[in-house]
PDB file of N, CA and C in Angstrom:
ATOM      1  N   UNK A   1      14.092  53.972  10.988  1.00  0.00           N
ATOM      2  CA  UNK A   1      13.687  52.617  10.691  1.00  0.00           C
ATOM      3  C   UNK A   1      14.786  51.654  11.107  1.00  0.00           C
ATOM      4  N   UNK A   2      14.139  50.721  11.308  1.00  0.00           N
ATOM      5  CA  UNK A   2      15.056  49.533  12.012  1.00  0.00           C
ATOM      6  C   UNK A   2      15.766  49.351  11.359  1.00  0.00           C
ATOM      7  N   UNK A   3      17.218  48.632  10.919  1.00  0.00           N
ATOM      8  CA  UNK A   3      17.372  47.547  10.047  1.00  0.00           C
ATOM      9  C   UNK A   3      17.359  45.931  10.734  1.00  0.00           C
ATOM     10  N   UNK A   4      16.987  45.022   9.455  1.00  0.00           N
ATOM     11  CA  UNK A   4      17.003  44.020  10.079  1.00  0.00           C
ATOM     12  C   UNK A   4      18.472  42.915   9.918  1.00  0.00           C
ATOM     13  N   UNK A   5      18.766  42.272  11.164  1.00  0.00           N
ATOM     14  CA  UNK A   5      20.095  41.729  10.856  1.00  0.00           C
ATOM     15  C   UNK A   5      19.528  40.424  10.900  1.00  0.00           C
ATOM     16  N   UNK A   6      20.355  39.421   9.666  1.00  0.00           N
ATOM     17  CA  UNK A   6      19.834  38.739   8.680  1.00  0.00           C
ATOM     18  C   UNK A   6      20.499  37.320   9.597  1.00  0.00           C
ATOM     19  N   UNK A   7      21.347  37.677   9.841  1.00  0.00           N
ATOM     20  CA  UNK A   7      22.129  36.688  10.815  1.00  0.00           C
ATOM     21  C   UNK A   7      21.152  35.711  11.960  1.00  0.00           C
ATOM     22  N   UNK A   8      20.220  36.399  12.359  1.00  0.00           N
ATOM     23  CA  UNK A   8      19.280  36.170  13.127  1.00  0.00           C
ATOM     24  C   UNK A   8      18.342  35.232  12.346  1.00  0.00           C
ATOM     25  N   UNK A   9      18.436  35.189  11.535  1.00  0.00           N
ATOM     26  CA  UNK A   9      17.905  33.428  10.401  1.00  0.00           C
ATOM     27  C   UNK A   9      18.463  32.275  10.107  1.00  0.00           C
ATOM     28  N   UNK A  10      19.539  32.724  10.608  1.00  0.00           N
ATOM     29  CA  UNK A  10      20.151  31.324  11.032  1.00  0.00           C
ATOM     30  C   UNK A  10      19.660  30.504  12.026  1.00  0.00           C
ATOM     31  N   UNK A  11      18.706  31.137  12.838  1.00  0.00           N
ATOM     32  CA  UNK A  11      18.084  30.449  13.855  1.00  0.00           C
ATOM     33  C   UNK A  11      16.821  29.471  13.847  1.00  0.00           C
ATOM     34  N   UNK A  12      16.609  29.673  12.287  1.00  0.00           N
ATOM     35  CA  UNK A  12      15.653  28.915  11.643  1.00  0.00           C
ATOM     36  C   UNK A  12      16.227  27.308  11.538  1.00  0.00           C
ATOM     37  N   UNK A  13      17.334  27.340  11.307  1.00  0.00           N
ATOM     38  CA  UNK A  13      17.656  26.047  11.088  1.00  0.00           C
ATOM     39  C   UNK A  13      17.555  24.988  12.459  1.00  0.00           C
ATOM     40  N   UNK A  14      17.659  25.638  13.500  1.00  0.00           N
ATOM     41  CA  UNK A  14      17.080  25.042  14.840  1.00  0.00           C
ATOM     42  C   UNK A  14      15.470  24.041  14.653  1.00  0.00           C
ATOM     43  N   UNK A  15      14.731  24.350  13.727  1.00  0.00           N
ATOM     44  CA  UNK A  15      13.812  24.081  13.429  1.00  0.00           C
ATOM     45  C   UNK A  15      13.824  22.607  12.586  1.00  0.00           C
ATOM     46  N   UNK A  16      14.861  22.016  11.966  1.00  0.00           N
ATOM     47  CA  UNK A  16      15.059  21.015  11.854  1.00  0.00           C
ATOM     48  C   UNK A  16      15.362  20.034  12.979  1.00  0.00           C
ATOM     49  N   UNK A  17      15.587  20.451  14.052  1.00  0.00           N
ATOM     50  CA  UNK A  17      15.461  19.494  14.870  1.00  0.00           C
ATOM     51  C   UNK A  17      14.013  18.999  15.465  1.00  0.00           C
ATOM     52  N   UNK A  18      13.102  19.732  15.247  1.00  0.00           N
ATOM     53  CA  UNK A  18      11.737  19.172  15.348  1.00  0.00           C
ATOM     54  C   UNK A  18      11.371  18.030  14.636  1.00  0.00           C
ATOM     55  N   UNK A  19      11.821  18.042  12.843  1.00  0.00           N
ATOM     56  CA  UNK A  19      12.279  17.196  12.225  1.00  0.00           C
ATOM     57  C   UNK A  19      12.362  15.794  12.997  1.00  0.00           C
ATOM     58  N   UNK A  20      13.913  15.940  12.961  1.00  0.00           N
ATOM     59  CA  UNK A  20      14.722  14.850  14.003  1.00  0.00           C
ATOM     60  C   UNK A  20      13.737  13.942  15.589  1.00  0.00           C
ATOM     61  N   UNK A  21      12.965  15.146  15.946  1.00  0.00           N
ATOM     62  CA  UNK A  21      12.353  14.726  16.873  1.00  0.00           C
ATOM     63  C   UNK A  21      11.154  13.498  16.540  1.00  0.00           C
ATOM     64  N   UNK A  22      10.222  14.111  15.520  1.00  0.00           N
ATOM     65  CA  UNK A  22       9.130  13.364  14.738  1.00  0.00           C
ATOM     66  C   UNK A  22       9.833  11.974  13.732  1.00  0.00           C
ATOM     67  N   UNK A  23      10.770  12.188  13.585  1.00  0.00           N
ATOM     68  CA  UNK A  23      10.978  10.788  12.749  1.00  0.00           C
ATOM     69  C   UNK A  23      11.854  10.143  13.619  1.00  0.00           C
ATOM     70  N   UNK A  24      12.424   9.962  14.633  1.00  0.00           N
ATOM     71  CA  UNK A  24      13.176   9.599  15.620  1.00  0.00           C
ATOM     72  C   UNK A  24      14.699   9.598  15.178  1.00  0.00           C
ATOM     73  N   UNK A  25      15.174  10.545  14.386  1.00  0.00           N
ATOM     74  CA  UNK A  25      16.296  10.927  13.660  1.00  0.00           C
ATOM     75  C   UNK A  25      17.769  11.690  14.498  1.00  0.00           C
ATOM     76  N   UNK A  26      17.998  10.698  15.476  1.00  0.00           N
ATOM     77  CA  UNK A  26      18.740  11.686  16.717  1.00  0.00           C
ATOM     78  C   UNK A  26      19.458  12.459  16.093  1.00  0.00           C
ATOM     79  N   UNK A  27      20.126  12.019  14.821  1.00  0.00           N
ATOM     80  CA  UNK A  27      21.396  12.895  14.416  1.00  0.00           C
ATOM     81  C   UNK A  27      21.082  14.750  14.013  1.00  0.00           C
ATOM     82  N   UNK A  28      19.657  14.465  13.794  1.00  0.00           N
ATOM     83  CA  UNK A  28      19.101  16.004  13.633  1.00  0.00           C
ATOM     84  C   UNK A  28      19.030  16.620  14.879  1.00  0.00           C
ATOM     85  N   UNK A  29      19.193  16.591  15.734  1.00  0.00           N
ATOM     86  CA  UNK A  29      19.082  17.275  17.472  1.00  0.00           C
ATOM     87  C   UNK A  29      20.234  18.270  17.665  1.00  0.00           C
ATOM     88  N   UNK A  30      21.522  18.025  16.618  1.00  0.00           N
ATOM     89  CA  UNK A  30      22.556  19.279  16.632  1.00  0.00           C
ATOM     90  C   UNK A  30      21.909  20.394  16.298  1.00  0.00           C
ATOM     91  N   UNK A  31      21.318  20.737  15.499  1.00  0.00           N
ATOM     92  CA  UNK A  31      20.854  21.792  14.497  1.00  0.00           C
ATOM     93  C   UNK A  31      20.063  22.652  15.299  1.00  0.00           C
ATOM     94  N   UNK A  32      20.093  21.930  17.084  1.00  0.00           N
ATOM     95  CA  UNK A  32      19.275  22.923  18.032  1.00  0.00           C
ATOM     96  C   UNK A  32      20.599  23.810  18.431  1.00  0.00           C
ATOM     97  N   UNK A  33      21.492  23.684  18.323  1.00  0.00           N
ATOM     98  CA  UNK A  33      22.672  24.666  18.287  1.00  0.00           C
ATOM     99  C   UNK A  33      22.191  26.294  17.500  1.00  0.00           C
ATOM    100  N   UNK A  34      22.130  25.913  16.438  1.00  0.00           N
ATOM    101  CA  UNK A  34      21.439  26.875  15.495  1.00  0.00           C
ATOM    102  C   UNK A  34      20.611  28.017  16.485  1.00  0.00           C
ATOM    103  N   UNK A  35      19.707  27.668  17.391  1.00  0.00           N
ATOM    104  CA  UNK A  35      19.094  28.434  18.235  1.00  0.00           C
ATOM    105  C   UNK A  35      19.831  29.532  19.062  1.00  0.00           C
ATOM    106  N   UNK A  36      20.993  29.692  19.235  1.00  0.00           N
ATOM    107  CA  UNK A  36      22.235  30.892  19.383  1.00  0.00           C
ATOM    108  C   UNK A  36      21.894  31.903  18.800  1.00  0.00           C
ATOM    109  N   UNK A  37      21.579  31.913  17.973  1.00  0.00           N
ATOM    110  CA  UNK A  37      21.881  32.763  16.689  1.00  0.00           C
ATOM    111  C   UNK A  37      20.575  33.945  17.053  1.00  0.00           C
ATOM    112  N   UNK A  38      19.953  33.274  17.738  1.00  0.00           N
ATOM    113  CA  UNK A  38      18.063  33.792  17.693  1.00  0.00           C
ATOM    114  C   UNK A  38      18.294  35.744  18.410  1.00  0.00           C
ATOM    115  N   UNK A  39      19.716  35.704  19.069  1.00  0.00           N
ATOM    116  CA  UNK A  39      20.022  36.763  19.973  1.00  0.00           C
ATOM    117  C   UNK A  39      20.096  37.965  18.688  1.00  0.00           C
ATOM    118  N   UNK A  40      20.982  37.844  17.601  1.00  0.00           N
ATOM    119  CA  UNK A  40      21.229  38.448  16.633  1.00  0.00           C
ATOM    120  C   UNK A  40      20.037  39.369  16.102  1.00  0.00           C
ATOM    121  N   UNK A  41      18.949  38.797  16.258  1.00  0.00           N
ATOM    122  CA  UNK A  41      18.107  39.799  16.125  1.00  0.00           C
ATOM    123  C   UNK A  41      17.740  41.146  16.623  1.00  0.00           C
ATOM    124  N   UNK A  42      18.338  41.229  17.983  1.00  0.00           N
ATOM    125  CA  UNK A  42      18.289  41.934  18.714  1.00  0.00           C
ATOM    126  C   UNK A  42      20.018  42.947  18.489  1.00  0.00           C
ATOM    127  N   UNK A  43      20.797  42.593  17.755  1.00  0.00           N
ATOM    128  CA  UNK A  43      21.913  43.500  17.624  1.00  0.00           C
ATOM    129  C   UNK A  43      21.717  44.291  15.918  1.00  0.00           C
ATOM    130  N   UNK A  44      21.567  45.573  16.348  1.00  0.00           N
ATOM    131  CA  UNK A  44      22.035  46.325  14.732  1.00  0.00           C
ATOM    132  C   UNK A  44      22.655  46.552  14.512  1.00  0.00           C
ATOM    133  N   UNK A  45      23.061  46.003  12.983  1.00  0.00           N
ATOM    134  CA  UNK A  45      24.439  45.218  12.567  1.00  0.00           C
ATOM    135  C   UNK A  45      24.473  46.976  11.879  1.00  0.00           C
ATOM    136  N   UNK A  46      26.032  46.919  12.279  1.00  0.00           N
ATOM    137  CA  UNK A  46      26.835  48.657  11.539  1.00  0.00           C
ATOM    138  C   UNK A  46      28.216  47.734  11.092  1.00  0.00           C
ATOM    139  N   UNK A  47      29.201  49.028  10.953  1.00  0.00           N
ATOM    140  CA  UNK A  47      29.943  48.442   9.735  1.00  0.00           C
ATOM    141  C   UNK A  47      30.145  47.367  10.626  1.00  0.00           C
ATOM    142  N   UNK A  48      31.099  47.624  11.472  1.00  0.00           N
ATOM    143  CA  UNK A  48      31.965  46.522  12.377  1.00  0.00           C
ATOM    144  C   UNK A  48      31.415  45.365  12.859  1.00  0.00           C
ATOM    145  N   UNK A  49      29.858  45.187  12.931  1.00  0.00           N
ATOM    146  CA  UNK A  49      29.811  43.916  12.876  1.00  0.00           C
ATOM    147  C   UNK A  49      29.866  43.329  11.686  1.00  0.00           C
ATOM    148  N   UNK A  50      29.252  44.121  10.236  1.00  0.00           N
ATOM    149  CA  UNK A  50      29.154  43.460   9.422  1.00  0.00           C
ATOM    150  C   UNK A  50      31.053  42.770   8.758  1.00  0.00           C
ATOM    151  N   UNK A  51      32.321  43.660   9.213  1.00  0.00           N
ATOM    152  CA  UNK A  51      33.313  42.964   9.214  1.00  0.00           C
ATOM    153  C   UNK A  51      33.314  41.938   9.715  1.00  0.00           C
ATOM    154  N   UNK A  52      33.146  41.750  10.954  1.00  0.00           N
ATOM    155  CA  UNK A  52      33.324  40.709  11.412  1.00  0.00           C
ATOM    156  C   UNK A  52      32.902  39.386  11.390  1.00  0.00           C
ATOM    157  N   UNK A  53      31.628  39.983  10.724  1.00  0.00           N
ATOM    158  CA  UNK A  53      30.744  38.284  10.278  1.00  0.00           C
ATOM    159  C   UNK A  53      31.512  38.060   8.953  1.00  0.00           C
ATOM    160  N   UNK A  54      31.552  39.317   7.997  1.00  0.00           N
ATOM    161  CA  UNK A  54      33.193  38.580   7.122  1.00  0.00           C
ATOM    162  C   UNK A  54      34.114  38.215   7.200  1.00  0.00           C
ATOM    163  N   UNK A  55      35.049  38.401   8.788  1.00  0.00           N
ATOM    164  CA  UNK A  55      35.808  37.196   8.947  1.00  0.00           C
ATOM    165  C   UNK A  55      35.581  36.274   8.937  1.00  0.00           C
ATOM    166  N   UNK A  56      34.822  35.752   9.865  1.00  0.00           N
ATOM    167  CA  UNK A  56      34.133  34.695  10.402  1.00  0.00           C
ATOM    168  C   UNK A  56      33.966  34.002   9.255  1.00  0.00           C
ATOM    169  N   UNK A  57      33.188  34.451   8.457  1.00  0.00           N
ATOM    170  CA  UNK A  57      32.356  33.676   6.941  1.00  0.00           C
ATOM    171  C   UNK A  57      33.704  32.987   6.512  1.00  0.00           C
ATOM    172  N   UNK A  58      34.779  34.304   6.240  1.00  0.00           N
ATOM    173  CA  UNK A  58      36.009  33.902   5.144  1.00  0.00           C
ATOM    174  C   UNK A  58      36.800  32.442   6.400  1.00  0.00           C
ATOM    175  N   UNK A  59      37.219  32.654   7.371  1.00  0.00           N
ATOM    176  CA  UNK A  59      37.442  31.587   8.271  1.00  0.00           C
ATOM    177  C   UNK A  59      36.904  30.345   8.135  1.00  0.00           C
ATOM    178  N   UNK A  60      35.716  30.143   8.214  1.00  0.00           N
ATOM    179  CA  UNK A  60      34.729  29.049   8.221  1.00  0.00           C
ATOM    180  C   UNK A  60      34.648  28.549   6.701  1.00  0.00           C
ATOM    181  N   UNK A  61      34.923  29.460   6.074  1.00  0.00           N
ATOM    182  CA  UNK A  61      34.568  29.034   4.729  1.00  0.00           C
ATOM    183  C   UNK A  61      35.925  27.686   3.821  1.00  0.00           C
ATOM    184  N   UNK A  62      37.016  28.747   4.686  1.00  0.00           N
ATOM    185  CA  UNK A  62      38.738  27.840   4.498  1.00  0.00           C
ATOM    186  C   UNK A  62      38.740  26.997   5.193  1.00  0.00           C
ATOM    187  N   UNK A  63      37.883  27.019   6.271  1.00  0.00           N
ATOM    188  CA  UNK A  63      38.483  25.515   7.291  1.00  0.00           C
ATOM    189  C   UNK A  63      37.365  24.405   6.765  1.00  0.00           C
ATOM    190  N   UNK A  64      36.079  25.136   6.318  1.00  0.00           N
ATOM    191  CA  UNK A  64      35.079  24.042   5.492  1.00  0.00           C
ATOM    192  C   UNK A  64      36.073  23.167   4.350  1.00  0.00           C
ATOM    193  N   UNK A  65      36.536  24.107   4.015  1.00  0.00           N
ATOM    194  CA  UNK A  65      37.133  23.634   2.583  1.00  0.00           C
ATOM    195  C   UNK A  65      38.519  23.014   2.652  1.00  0.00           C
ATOM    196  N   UNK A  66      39.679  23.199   3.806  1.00  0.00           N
ATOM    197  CA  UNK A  66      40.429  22.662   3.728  1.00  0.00           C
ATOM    198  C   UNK A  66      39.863  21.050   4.693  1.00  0.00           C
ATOM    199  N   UNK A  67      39.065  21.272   5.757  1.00  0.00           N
ATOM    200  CA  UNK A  67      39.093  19.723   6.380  1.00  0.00           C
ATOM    201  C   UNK A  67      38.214  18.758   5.569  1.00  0.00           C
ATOM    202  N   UNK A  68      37.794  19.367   4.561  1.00  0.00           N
ATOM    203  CA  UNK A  68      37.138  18.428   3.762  1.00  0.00           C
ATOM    204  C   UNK A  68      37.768  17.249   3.062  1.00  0.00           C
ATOM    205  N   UNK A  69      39.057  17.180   2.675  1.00  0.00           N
ATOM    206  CA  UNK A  69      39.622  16.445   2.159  1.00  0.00           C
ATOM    207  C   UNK A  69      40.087  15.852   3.370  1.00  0.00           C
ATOM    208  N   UNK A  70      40.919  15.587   4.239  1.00  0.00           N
ATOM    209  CA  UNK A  70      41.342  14.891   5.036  1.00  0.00           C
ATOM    210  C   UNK A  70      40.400  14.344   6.174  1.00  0.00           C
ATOM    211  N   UNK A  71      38.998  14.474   6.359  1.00  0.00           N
ATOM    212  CA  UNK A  71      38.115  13.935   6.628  1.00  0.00           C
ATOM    213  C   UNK A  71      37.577  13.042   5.837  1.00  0.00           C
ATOM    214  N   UNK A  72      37.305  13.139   4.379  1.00  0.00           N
ATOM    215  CA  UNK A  72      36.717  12.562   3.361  1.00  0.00           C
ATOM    216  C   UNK A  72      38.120  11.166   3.185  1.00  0.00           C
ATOM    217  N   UNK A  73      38.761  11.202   3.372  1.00  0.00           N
ATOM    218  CA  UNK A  73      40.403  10.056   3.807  1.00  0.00           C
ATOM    219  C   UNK A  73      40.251   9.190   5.074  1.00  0.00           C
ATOM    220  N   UNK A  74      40.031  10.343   6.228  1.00  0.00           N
ATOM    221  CA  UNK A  74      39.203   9.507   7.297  1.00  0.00           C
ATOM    222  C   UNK A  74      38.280   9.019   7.611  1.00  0.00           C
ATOM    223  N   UNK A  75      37.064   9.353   7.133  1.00  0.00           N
ATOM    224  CA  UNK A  75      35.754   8.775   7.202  1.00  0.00           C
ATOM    225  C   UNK A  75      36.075   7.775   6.649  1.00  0.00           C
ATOM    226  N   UNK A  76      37.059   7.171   5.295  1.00  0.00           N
ATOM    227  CA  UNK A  76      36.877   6.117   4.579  1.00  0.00           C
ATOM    228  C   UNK A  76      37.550   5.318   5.173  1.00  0.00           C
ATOM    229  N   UNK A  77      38.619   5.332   6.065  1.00  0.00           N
ATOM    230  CA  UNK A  77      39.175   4.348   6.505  1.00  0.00           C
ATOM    231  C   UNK A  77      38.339   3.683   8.062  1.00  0.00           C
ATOM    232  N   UNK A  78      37.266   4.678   8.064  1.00  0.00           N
ATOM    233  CA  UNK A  78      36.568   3.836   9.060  1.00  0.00           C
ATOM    234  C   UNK A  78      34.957   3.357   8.998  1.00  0.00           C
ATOM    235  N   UNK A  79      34.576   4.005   7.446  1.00  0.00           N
ATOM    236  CA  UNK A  79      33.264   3.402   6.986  1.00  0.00           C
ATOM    237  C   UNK A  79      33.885   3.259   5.579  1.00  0.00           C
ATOM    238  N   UNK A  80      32.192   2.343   4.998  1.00  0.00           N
ATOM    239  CA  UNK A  80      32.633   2.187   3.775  1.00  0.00           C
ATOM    240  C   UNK A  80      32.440   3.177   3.006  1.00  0.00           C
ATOM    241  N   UNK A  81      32.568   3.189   1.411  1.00  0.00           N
ATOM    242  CA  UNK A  81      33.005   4.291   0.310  1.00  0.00           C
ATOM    243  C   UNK A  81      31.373   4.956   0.718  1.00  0.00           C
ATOM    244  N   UNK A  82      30.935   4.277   0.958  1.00  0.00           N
ATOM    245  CA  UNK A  82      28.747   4.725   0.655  1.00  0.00           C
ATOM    246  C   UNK A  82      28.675   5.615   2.163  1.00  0.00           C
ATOM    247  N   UNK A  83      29.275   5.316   2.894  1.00  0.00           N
ATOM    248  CA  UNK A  83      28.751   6.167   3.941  1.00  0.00           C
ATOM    249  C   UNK A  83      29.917   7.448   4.565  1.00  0.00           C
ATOM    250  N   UNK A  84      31.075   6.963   3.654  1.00  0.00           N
ATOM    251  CA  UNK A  84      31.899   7.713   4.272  1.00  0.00           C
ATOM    252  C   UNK A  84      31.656   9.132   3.511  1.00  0.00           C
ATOM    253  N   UNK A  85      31.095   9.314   2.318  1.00  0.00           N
ATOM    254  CA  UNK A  85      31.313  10.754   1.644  1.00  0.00           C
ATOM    255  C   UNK A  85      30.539  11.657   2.318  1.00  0.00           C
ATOM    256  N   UNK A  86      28.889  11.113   2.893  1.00  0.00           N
ATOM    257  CA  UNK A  86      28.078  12.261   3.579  1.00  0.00           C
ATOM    258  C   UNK A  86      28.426  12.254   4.674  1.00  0.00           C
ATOM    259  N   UNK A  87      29.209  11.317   5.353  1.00  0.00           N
ATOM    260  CA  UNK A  87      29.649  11.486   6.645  1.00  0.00           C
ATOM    261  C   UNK A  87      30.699  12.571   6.864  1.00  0.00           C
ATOM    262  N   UNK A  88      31.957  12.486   5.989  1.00  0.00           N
ATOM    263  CA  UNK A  88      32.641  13.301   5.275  1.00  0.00           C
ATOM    264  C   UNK A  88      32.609  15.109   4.849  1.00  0.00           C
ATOM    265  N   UNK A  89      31.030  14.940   4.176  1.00  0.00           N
ATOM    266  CA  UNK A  89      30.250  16.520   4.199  1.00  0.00           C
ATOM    267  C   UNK A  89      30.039  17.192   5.284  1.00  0.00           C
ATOM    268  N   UNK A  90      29.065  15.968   6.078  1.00  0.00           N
ATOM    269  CA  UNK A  90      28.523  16.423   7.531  1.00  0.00           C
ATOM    270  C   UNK A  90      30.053  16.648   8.256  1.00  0.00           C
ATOM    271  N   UNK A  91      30.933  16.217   8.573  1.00  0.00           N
ATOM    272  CA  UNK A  91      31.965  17.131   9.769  1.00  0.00           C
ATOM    273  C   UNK A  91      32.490  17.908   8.988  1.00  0.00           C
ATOM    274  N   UNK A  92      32.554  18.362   7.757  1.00  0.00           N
ATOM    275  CA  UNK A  92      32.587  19.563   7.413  1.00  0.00           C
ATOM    276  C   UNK A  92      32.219  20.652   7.518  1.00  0.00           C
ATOM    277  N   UNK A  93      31.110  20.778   7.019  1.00  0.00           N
ATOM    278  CA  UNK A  93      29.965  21.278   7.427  1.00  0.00           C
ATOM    279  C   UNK A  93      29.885  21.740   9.054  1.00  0.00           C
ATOM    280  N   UNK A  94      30.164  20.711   9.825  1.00  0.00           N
ATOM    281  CA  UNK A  94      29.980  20.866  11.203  1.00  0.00           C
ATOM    282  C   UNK A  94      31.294  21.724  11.881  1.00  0.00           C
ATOM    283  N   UNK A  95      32.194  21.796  11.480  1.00  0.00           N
ATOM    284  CA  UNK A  95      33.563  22.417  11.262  1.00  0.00           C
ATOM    285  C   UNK A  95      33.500  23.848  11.185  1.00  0.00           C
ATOM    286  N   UNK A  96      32.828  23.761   9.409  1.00  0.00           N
ATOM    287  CA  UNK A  96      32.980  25.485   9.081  1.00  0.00           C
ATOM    288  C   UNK A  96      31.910  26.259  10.337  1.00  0.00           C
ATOM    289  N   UNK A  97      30.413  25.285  10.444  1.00  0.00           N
ATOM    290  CA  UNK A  97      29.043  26.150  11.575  1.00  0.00           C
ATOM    291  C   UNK A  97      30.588  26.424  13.184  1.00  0.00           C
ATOM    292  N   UNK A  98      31.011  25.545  13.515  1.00  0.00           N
ATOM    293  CA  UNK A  98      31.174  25.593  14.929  1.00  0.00           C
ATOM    294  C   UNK A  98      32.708  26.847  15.047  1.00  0.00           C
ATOM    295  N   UNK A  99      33.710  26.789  13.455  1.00  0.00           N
ATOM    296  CA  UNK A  99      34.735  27.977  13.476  1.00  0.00           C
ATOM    297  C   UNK A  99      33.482  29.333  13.120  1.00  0.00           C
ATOM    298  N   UNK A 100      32.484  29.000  12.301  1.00  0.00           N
ATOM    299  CA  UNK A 100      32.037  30.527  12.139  1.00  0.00           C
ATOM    300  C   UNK A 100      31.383  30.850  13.573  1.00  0.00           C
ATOM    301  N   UNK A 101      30.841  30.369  14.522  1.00  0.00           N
ATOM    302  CA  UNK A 101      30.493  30.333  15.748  1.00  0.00           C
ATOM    303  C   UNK A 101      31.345  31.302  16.492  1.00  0.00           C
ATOM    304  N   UNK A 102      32.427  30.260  16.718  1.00  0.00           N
ATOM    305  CA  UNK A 102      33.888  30.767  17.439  1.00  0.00           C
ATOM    306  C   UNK A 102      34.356  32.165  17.202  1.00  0.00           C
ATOM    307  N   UNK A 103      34.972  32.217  15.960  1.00  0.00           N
ATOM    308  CA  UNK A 103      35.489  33.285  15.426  1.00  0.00           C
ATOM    309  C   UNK A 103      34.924  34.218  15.726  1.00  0.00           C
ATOM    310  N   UNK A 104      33.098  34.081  15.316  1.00  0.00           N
ATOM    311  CA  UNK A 104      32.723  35.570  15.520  1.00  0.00           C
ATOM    312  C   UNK A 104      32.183  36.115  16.959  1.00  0.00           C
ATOM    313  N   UNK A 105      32.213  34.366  17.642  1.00  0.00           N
ATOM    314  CA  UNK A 105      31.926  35.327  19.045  1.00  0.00           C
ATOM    315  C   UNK A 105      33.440  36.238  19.767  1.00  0.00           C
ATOM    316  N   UNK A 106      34.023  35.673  18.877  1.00  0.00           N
ATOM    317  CA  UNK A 106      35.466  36.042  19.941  1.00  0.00           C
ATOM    318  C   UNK A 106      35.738  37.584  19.482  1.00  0.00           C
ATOM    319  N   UNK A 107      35.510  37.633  17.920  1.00  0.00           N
ATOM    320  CA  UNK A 107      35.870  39.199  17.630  1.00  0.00           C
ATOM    321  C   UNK A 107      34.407  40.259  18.233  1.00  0.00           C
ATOM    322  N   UNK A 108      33.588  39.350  18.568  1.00  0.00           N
ATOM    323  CA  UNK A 108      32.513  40.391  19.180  1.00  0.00           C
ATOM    324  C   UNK A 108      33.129  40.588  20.630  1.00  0.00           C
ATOM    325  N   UNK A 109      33.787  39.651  21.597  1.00  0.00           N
ATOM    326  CA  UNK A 109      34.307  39.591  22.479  1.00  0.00           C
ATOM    327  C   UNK A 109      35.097  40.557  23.099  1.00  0.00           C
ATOM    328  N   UNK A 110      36.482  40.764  21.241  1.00  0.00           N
ATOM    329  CA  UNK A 110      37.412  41.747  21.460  1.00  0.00           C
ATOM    330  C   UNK A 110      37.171  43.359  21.581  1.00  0.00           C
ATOM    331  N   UNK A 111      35.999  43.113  20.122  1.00  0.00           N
ATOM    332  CA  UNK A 111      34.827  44.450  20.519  1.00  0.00           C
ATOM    333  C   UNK A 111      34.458  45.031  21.399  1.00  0.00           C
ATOM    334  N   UNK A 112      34.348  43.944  22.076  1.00  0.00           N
ATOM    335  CA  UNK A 112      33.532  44.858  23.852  1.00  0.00           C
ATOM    336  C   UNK A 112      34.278  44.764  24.478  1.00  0.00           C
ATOM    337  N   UNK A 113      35.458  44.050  24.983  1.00  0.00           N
ATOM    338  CA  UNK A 113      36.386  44.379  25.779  1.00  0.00           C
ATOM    339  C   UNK A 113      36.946  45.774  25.518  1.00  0.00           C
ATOM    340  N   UNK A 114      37.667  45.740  24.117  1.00  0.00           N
ATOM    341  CA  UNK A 114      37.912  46.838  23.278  1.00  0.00           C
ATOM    342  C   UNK A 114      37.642  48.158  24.011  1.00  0.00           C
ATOM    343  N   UNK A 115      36.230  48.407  23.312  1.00  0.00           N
ATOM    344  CA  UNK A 115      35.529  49.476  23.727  1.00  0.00           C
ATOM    345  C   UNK A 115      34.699  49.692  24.910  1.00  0.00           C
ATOM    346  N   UNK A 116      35.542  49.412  26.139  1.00  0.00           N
ATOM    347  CA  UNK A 116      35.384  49.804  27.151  1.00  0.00           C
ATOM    348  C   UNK A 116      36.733  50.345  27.762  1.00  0.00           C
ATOM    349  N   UNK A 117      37.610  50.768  27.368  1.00  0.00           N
ATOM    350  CA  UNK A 117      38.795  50.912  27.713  1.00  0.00           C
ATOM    351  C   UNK A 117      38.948  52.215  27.296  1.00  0.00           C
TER     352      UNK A 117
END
């Protein structure tokens, strides 16, 4: 039996940009990024990937959490208090998606370089 790798639902969120499309909401059109992810379905996840999406997670999760404050400082000095906090969330947010991205393509990277040697 198959297993299914779960990672590959992240590709759902691509689906908010349809969203974005119907209400004329450009700022939703990132979230077609999300559509990457759609490949994952097609890899069965064993231990070593499942490490590696725990780097990734633990990575993304510290850089979510540390640029949050010094964004939430910058956003304010260039909007006001009302727009700077979700503005603030959102490159957070956009931070931790684009290091968990990174990270884990690169240790899948080292993987296959790796193990061809």
């Amino acid at each position: 039996m198959k297993r299914i790798n779960y990672l590959g639902f992240l590709s759902l969120l691509s689906l908010i940009t349809i969203l974005g499309w119907k209400s004329g909401n450009t700022g939703l059109y990132g979230f077609f990024g999300f559509f990457y992810f759609v490949r994952y379905f097609w890899i069965i996840p064993d231990e070593l990937f499942l490490l590696n999406v725990q780097k990734s997670a633990t990575v993304a999760f510290m850089l979510g959490m540390i640029s949050l404050v010094p964004s939430m400082f910058s956003c304010s000095v260039f909007y006001n208090i009302s727009a700077a906090i979700p503005m603030s969330f959102a490159l957070s947010f956009a931070v931790s998606t684009i290091a968990f991205t990174f990270v884990l393509t690169a240790l899948e990277w080292k993987e296959r370089t790796g193990a061809g040697e």
